[in-house]
Protein backbone atom coordinates (compact mmCIF):
# COMPACT_ATOMS: atom_id res chain seq x y z
CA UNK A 1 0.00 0.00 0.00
CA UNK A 2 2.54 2.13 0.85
CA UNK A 3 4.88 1.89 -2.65
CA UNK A 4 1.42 2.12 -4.27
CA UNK A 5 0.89 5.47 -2.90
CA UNK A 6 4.90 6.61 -3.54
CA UNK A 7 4.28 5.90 -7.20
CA UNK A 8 1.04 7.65 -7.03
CA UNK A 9 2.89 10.57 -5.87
CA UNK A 10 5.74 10.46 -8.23
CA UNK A 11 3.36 10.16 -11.02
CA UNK A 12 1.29 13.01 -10.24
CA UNK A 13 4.51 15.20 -9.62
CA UNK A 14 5.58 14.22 -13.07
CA UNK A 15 2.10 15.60 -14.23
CA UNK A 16 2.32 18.70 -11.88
CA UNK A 17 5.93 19.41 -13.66
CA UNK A 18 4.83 18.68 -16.91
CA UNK A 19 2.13 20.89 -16.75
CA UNK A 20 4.25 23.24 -15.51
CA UNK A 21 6.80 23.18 -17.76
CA UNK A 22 4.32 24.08 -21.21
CA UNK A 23 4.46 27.42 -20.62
CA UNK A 24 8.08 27.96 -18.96
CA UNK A 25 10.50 26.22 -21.64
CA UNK A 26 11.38 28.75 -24.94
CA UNK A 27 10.99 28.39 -28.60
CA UNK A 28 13.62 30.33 -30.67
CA UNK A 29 17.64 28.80 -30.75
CA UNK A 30 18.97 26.62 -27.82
CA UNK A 31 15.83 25.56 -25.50
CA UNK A 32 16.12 27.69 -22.35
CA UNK A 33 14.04 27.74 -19.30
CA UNK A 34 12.17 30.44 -18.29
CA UNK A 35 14.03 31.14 -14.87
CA UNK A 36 10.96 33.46 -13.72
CA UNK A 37 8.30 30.29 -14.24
CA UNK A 38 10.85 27.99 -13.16
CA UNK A 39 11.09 29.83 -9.42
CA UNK A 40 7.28 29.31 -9.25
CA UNK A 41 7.50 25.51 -10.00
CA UNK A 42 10.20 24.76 -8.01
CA UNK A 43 8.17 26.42 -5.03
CA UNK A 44 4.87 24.61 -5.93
CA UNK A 45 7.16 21.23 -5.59
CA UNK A 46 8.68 22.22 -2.66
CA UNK A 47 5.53 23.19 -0.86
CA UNK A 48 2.31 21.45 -2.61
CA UNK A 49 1.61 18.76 0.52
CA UNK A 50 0.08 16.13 -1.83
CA UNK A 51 2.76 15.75 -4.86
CA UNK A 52 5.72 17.73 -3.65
CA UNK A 53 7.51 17.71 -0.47
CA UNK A 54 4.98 19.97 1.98
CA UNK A 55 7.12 22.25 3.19
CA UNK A 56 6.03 25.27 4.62
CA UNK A 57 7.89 28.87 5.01
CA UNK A 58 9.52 28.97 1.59
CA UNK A 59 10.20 32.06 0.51
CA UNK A 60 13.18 34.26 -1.31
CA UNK A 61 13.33 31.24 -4.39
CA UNK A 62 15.95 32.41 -6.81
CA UNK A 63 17.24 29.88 -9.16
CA UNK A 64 20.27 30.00 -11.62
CA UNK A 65 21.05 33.61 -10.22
CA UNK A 66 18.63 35.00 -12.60
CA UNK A 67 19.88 33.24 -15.61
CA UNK A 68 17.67 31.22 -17.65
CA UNK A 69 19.66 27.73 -18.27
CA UNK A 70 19.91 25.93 -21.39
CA UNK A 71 18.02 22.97 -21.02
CA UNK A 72 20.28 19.68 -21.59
CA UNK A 73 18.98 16.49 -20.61
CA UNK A 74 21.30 15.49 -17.37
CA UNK A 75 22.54 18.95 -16.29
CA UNK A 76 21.60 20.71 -13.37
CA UNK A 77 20.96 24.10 -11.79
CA UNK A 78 21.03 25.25 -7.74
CA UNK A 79 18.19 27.45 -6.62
CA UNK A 80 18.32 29.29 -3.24
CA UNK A 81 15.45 29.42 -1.52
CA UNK A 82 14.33 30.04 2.35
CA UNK A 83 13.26 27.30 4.23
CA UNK A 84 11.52 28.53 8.03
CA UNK A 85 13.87 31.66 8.04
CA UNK A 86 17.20 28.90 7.27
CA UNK A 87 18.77 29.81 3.93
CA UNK A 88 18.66 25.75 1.74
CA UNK A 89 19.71 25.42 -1.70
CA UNK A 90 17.85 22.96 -4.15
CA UNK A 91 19.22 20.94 -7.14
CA UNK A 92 16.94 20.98 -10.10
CA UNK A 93 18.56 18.20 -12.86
CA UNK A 94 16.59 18.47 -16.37
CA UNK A 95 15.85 14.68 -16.93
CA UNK A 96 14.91 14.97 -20.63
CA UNK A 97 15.95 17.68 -23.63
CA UNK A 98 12.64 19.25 -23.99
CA UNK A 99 13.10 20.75 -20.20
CA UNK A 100 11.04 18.21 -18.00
CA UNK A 101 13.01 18.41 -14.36
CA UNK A 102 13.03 17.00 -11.11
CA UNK A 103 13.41 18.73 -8.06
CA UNK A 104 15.37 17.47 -5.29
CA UNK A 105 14.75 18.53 -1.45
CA UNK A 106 16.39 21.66 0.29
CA UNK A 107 19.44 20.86 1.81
């Protein structure tokens, strides 16, 4: 029961990020991410109780300082964010080349 409902999760988050991502990924030369759009997902993972990881008190998310990255299936970017006053940085790794990521927890 408990897998059952971990997949149900994951699968759901994969939704949540896919939906996500339709509006935040570029058209024109090299796909970049929107950095702007990608702050506001990477907040709705961290804090959405049902598919992302609950958290509450996040605040101040800047990813990529600002930059939007090139999306490249495998690389990664760090966004700072505030965690309950604590500053925490999150890994975001694009897992395919048409800008689907994951987010990992603060740390």
């Amino acid at each position: 029961m408990l897998i059952a409902t971990a997949i149900a999760g994951l699968l759901a988050l994969a939704v949540l990020l896919t939906l996500l991502l339709r509006g935040a990924v570029s058209s024109s030369g090299p796909v970049e991410l929107d950095v702007l759009r990608a702050q506001d997902g990477v907040r709705q993972v961290l804090t959405d109780p049902i598919d992302g990881y609950g958290r509450e008190g996040v605040t101040n998310v800047r990813c990529n300082n600002g930059v939007n990255p090139t999306v490249r299936n495998g690389t990664s970017f760090i966004c700072s964010v505030t965690v309950d006053g604590a500053q925490r940085q999150v890994r975001v790794e694009f897992t395919d080349d048409a800008g689907t990521y994951a987010v990992d927890r603060p740390r």
